[in-house]
Protein backbone atom coordinates (compact mmCIF):
# COMPACT_ATOMS: atom_id res chain seq x y z
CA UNK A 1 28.69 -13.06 49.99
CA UNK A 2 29.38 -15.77 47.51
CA UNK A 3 31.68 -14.91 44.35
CA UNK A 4 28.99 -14.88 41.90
CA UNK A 5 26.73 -11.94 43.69
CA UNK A 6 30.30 -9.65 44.69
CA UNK A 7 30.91 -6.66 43.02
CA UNK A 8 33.59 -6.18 40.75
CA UNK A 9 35.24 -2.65 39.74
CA UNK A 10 35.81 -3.00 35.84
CA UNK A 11 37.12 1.04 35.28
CA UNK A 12 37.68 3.92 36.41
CA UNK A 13 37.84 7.18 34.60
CA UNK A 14 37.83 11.03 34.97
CA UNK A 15 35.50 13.78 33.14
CA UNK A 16 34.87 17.12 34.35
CA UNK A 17 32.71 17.84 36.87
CA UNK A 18 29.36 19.79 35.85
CA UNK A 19 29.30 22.08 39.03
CA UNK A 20 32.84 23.30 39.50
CA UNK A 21 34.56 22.18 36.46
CA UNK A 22 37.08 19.90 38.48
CA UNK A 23 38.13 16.19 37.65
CA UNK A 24 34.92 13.98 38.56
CA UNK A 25 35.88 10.20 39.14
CA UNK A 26 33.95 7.89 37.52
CA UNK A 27 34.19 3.89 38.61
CA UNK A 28 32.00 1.47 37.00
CA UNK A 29 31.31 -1.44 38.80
CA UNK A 30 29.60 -5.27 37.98
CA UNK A 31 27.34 -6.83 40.16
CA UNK A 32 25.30 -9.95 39.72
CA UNK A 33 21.79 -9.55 41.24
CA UNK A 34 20.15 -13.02 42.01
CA UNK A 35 17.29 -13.96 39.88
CA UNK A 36 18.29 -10.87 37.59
CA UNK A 37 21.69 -10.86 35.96
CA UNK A 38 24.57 -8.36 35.61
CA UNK A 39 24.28 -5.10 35.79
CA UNK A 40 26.82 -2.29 35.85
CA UNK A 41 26.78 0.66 38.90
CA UNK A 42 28.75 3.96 37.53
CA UNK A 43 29.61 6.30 40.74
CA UNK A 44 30.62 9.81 40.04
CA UNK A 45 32.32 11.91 42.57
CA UNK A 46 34.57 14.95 42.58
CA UNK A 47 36.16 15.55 45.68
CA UNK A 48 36.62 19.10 45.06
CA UNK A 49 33.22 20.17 45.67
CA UNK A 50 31.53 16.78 46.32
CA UNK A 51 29.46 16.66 43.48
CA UNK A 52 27.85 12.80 43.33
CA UNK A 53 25.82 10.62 40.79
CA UNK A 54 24.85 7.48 40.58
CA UNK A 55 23.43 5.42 37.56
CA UNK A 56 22.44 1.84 36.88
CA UNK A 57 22.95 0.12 33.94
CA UNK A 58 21.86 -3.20 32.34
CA UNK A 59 24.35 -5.02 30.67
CA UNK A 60 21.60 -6.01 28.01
CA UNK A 61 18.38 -4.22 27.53
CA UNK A 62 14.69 -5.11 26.89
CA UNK A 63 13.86 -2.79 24.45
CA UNK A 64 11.32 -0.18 25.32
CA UNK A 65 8.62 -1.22 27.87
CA UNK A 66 6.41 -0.70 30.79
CA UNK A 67 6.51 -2.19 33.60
CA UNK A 68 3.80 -2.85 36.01
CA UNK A 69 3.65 -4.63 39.52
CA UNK A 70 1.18 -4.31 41.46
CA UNK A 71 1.92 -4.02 45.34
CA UNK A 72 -0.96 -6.10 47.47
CA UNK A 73 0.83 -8.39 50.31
CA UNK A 74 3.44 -6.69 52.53
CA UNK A 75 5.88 -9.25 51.01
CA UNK A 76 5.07 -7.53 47.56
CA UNK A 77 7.01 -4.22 49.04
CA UNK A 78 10.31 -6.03 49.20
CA UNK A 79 10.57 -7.04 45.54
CA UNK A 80 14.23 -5.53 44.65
CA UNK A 81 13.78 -2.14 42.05
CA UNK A 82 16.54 -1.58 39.45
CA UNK A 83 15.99 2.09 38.64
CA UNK A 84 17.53 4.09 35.85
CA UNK A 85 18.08 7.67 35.82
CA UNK A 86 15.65 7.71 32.70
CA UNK A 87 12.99 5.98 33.97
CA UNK A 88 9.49 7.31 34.27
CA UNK A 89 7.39 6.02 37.77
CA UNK A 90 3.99 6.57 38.77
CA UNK A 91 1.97 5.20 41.67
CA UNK A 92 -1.58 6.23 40.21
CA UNK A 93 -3.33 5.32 43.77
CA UNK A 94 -0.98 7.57 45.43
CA UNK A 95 -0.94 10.36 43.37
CA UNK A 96 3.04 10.18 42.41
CA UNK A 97 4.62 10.99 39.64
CA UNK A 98 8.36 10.89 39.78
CA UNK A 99 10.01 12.24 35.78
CA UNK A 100 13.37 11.92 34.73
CA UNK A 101 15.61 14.84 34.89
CA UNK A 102 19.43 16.52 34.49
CA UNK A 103 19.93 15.39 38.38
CA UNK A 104 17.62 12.38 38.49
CA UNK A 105 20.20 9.41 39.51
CA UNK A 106 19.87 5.40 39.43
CA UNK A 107 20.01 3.04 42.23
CA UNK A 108 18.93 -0.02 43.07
CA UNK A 109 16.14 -0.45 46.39
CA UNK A 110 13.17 -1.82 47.34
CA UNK A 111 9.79 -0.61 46.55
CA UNK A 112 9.02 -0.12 50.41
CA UNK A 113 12.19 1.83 49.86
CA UNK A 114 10.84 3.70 46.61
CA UNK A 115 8.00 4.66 48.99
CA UNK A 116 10.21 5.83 52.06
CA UNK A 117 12.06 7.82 49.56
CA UNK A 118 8.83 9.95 48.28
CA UNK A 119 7.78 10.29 51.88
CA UNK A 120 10.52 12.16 52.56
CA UNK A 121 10.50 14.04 49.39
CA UNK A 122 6.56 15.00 50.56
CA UNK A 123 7.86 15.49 54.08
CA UNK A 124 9.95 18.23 52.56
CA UNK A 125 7.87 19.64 50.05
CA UNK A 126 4.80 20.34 52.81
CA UNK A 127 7.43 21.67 55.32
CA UNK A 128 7.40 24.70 52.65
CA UNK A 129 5.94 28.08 54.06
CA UNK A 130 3.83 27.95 50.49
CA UNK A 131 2.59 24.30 50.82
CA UNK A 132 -1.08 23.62 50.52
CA UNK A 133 -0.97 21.57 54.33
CA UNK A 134 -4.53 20.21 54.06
CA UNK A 135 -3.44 18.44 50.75
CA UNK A 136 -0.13 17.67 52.13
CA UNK A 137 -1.93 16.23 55.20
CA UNK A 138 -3.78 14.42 53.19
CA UNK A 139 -0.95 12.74 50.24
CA UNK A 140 0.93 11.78 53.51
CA UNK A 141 -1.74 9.83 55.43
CA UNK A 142 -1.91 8.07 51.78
CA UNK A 143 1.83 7.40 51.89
CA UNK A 144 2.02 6.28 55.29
CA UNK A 145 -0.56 3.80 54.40
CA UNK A 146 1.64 2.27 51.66
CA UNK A 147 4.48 2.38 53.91
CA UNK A 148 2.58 -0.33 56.71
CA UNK A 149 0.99 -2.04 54.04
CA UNK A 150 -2.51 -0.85 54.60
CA UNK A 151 -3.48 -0.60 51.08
CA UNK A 152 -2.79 -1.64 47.94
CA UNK A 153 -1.27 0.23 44.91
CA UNK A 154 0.57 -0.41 41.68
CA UNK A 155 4.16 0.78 40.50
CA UNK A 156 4.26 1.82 37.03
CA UNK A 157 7.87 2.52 35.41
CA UNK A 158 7.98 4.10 31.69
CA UNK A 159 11.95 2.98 30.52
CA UNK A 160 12.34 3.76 27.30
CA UNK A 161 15.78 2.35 27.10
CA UNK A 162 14.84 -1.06 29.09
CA UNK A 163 16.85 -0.92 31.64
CA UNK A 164 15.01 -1.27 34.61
CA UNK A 165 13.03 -4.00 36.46
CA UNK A 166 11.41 -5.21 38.91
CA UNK A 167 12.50 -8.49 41.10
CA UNK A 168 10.52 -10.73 43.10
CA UNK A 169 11.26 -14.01 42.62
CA UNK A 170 7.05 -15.18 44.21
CA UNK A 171 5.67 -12.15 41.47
CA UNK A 172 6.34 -11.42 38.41
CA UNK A 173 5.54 -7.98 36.86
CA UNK A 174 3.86 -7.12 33.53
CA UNK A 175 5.95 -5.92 30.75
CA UNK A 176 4.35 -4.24 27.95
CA UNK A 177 6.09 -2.38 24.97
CA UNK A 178 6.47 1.08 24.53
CA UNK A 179 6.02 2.79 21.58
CA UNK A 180 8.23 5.31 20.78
């Protein structure tokens, strides 16, 4: 890894931890992501109860926007996702809606890892006694199709704070503003 694409801690801090009151450690780190820029990854731990979160930070922001990539080559699936724990996504042609919440975290991925990660959400979900199976059967065999690139679909992220994106450097997305 070449100095410009290492990741650097720039501080550490403590708070108090939201499930058991504890210290939570806090270390923000920069990292320069190729074709991107600089973004900052906070980790929060406590090692009393082992409480985590993770968040992903721009060091500038866009402003308000949607983005919008459409996934239609298997090479599309590997574009690099910067997610923010406020971030709105949707796969219309899947039927997914994932919403921000108190828990929901950042991270950076891939969209074939976006997709891996709502499979197993679904996996979980239908392995409830309650679950409707023929419509789980049915959301999965549409899921496993994304995964092995059998069909094509479109990622749309809401970010009201613009701090998310999309990479490919062979695609661009679409960016279009949100309105408040």
């Amino acid at each position: 890894m070449n100095e410009e694409t290492k990741i650097r801690e720039i501080a550490t801090y403590t708070s108090k931890c939201p499930i058991c009151g504890r210290d939570l450690v806090i270390k923000d780190y920069r990292y320069n992501i190729p074709y991107y820029g600089d973004i900052i990854i906070s980790v929060a731990k406590c090692e009393n109860c082992g409480f985590r979160h993770t968040d992903v930070l721009t060091i500038s922001n866009g402003g308000p926007r949607r983005i919008i990539y459409r996934v239609e080559e298997p090479e599309d699936s590997n574009a690099l996702l910067i997610k923010s724990s406020t971030c709105r996504i949707e796969i219309p042609e899947l039927g997914v809606t994932i919403e921000p919440g108190t828990y929901s975290q950042g991270y950076i991925s891939t969209i074939e890892g976006l997709i891996l990660d709502v499979i197993e959400v679904t996996e979980y979900l239908c392995s409830q006694e309650d679950s409707p199976k023929e419509k789980c059967h049915e959301v999965m065999k549409l899921l496993e199709k994304a995964r092995n690139n059998e069909t094509s679909y479109t990622v749309i992220i809401d970010d009201h704070l613009g701090i998310c994106d999309i990479v490919n450097p062979r695609k661009k997305p679409i960016y279009q503003k949100l309105h408040a």
